[in-house]
N, C-alpha and C. Protein backbone atom coordinates (compact mmCIF):
# COMPACT_ATOMS: atom_id res chain seq x y z
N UNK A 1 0.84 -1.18 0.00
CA UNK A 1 0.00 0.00 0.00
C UNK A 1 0.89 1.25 0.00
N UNK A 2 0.64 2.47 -0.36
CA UNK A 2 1.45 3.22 -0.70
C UNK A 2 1.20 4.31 0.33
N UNK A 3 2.00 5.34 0.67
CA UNK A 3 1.87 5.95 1.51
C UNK A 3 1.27 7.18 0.96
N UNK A 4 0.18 7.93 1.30
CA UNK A 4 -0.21 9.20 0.75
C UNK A 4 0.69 10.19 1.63
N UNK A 5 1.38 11.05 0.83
CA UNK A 5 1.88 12.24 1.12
C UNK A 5 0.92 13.48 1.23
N UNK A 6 1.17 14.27 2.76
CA UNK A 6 0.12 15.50 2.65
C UNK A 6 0.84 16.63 2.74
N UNK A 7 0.62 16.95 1.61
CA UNK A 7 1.12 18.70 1.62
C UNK A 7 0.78 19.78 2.41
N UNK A 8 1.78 20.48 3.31
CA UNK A 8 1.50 21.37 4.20
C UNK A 8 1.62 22.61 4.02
N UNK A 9 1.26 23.68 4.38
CA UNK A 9 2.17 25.35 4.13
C UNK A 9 1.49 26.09 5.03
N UNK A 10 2.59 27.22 5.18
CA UNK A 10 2.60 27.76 6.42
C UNK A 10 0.94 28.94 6.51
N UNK A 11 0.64 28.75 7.41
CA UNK A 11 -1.13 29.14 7.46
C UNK A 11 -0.68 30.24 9.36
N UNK A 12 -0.93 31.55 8.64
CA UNK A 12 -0.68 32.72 9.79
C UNK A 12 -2.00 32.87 10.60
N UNK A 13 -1.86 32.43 11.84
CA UNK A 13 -3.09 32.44 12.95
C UNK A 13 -3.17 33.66 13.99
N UNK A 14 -4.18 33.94 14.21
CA UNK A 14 -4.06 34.59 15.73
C UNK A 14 -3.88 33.82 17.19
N UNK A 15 -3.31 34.11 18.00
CA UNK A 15 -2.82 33.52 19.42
C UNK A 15 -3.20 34.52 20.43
N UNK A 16 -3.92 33.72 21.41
CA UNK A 16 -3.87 34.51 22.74
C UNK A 16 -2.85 34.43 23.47
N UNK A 17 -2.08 35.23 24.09
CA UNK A 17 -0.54 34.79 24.73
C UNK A 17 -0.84 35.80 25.87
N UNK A 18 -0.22 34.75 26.91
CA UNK A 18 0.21 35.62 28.31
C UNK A 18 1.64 35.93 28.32
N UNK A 19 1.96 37.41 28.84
CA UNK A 19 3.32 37.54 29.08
C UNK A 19 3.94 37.10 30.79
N UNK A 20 4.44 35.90 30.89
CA UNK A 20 4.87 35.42 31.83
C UNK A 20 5.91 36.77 33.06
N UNK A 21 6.05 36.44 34.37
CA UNK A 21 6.96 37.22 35.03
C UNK A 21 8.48 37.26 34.21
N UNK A 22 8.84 36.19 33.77
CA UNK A 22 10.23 36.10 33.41
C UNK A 22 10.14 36.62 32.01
N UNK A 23 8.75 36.62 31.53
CA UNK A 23 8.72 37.70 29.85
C UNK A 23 9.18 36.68 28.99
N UNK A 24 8.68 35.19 29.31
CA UNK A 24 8.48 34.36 28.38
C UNK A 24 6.93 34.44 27.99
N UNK A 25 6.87 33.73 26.60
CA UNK A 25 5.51 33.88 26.28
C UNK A 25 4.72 32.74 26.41
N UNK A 26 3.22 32.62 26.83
CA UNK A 26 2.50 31.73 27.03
C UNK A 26 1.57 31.72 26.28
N UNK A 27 1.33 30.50 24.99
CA UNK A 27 0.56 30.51 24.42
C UNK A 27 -0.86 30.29 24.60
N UNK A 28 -2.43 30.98 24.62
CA UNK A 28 -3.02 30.23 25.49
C UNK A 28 -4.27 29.62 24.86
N UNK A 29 -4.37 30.31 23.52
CA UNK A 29 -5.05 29.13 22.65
C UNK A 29 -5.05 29.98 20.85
N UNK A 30 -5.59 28.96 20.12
CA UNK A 30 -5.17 29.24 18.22
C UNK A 30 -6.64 29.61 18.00
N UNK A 31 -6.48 30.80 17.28
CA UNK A 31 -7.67 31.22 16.73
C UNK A 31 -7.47 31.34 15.00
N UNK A 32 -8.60 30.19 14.18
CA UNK A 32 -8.54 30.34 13.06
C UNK A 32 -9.50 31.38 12.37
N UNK A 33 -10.31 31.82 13.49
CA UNK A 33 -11.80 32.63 13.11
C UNK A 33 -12.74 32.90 14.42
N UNK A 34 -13.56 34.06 13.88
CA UNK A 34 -14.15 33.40 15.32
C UNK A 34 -15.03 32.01 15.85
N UNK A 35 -15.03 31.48 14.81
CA UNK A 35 -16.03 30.38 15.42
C UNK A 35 -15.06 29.44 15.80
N UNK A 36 -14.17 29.43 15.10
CA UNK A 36 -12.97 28.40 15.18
C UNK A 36 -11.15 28.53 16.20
N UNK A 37 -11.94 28.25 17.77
CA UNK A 37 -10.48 28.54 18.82
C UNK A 37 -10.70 27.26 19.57
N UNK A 38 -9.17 27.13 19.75
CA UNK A 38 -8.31 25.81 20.01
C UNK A 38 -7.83 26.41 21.48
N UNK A 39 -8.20 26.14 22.09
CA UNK A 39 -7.70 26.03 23.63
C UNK A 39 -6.25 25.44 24.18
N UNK A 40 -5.51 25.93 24.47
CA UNK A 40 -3.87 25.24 24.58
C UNK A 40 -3.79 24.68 25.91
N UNK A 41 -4.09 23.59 26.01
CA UNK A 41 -3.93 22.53 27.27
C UNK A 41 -2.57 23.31 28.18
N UNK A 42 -1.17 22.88 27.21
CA UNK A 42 -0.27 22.29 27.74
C UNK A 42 0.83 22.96 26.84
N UNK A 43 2.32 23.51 27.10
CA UNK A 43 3.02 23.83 26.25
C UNK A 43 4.40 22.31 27.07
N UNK A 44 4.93 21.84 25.99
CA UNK A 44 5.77 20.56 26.26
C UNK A 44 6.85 20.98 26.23
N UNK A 45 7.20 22.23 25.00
CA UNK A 45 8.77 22.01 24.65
C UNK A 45 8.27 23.45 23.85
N UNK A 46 9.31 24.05 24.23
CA UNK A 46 9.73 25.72 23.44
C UNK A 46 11.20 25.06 22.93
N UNK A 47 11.96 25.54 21.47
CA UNK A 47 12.68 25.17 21.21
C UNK A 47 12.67 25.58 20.21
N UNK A 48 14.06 26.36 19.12
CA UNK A 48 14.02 27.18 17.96
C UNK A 48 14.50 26.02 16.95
N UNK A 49 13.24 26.14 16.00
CA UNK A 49 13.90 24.98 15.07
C UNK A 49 13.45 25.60 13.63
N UNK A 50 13.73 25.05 12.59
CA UNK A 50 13.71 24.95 11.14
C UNK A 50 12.16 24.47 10.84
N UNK A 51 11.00 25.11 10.26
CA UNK A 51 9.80 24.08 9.69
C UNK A 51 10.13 24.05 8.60
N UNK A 52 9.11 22.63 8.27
CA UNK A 52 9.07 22.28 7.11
C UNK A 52 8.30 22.72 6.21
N UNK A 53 8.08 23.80 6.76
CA UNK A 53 6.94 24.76 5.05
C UNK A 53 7.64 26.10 5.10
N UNK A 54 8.66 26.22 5.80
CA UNK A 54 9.90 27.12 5.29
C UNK A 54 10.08 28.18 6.53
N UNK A 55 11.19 28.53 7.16
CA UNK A 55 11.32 29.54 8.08
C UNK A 55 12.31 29.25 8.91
N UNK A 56 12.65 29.79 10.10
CA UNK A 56 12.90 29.18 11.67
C UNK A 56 12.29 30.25 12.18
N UNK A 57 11.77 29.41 13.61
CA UNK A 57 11.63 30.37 14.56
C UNK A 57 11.33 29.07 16.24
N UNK A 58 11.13 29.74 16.72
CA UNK A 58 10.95 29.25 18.33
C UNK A 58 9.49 28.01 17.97
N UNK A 59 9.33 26.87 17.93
CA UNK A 59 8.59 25.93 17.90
C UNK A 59 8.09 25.40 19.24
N UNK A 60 6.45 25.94 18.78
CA UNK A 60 5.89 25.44 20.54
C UNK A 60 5.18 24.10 20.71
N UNK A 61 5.85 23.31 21.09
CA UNK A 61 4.79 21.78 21.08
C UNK A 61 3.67 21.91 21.95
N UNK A 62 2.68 22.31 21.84
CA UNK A 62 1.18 22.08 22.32
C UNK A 62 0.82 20.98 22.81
N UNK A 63 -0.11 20.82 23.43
CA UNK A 63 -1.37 19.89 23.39
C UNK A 63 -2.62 20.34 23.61
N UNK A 64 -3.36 20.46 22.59
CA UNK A 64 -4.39 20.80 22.19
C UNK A 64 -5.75 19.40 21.74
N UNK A 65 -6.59 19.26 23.24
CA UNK A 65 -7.68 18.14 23.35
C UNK A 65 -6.96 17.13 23.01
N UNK A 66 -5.87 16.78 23.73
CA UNK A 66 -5.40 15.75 23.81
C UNK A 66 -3.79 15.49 22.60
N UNK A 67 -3.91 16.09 21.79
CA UNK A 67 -3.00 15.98 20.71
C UNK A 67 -1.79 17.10 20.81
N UNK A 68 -0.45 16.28 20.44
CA UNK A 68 0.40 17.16 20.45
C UNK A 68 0.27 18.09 18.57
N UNK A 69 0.35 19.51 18.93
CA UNK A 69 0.14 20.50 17.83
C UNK A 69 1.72 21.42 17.72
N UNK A 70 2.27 21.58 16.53
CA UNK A 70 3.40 22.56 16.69
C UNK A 70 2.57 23.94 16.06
N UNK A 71 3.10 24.89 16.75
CA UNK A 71 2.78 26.12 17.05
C UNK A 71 4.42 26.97 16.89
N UNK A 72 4.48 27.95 15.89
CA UNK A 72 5.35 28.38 15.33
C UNK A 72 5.50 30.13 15.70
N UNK A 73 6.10 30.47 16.34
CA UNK A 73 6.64 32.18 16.47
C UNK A 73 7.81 32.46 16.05
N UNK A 74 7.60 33.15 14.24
CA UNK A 74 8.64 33.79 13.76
C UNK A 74 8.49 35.10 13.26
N UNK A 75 9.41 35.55 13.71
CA UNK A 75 9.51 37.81 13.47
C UNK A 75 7.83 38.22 13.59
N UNK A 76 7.66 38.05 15.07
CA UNK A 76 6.63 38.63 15.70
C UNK A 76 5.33 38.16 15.06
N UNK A 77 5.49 36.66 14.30
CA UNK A 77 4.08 36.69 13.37
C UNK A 77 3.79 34.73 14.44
N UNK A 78 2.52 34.43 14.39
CA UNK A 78 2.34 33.04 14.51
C UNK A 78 1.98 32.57 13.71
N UNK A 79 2.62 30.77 12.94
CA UNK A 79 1.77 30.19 12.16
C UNK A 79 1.91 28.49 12.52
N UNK A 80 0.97 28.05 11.89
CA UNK A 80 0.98 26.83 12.07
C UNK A 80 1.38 25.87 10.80
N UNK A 81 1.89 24.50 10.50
CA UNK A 81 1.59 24.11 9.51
C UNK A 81 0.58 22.93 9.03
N UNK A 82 -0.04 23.68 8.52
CA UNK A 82 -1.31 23.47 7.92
C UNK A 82 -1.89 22.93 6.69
N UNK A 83 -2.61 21.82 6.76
CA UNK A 83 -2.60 20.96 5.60
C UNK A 83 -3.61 21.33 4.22
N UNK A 84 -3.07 20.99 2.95
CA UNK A 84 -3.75 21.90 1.93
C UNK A 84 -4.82 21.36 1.17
């Protein structure tokens, strides 16, 4: 059986964020619209990496209703990658 490949690209969201005492940022949930917000359980891992629909920036591993989600902050913008 063959594996289907899914094409992703980078899709710019709005974020609610708290500014922590130490002036780290806390993501606190993804807004695609208004009808459409994602509540952020849990942040796992902050960590600056390379995505794969093109960039770097600080990569936030989520969990969002149970699922781990990467959550992307690069040059003051958020995006996710998002399937087409």
């Amino acid at each position: 059986m063959a594996r289907q490949i899914t094409k992703r690209e980078k899709r710019y969201v709005t974020v609610d964020v708290r500014f922590e005492e130490d002036g780290h940022l806390r993501p606190l949930a993804i807004r695609y619209g208004p009808e459409q917000i994602y509540e952020i359980d849990a942040v796992k891992d902050v960590s600056r990496r390379a995505a794969e629909v093109g960039g770097v920036g600080d990569r936030y591993l989520c969990v969002i209703a149970g699922q781990e989600k990467k959550l992307w902050f690069e040059k003051g913008r958020w995006f996710v990658e998002a399937k087409v």
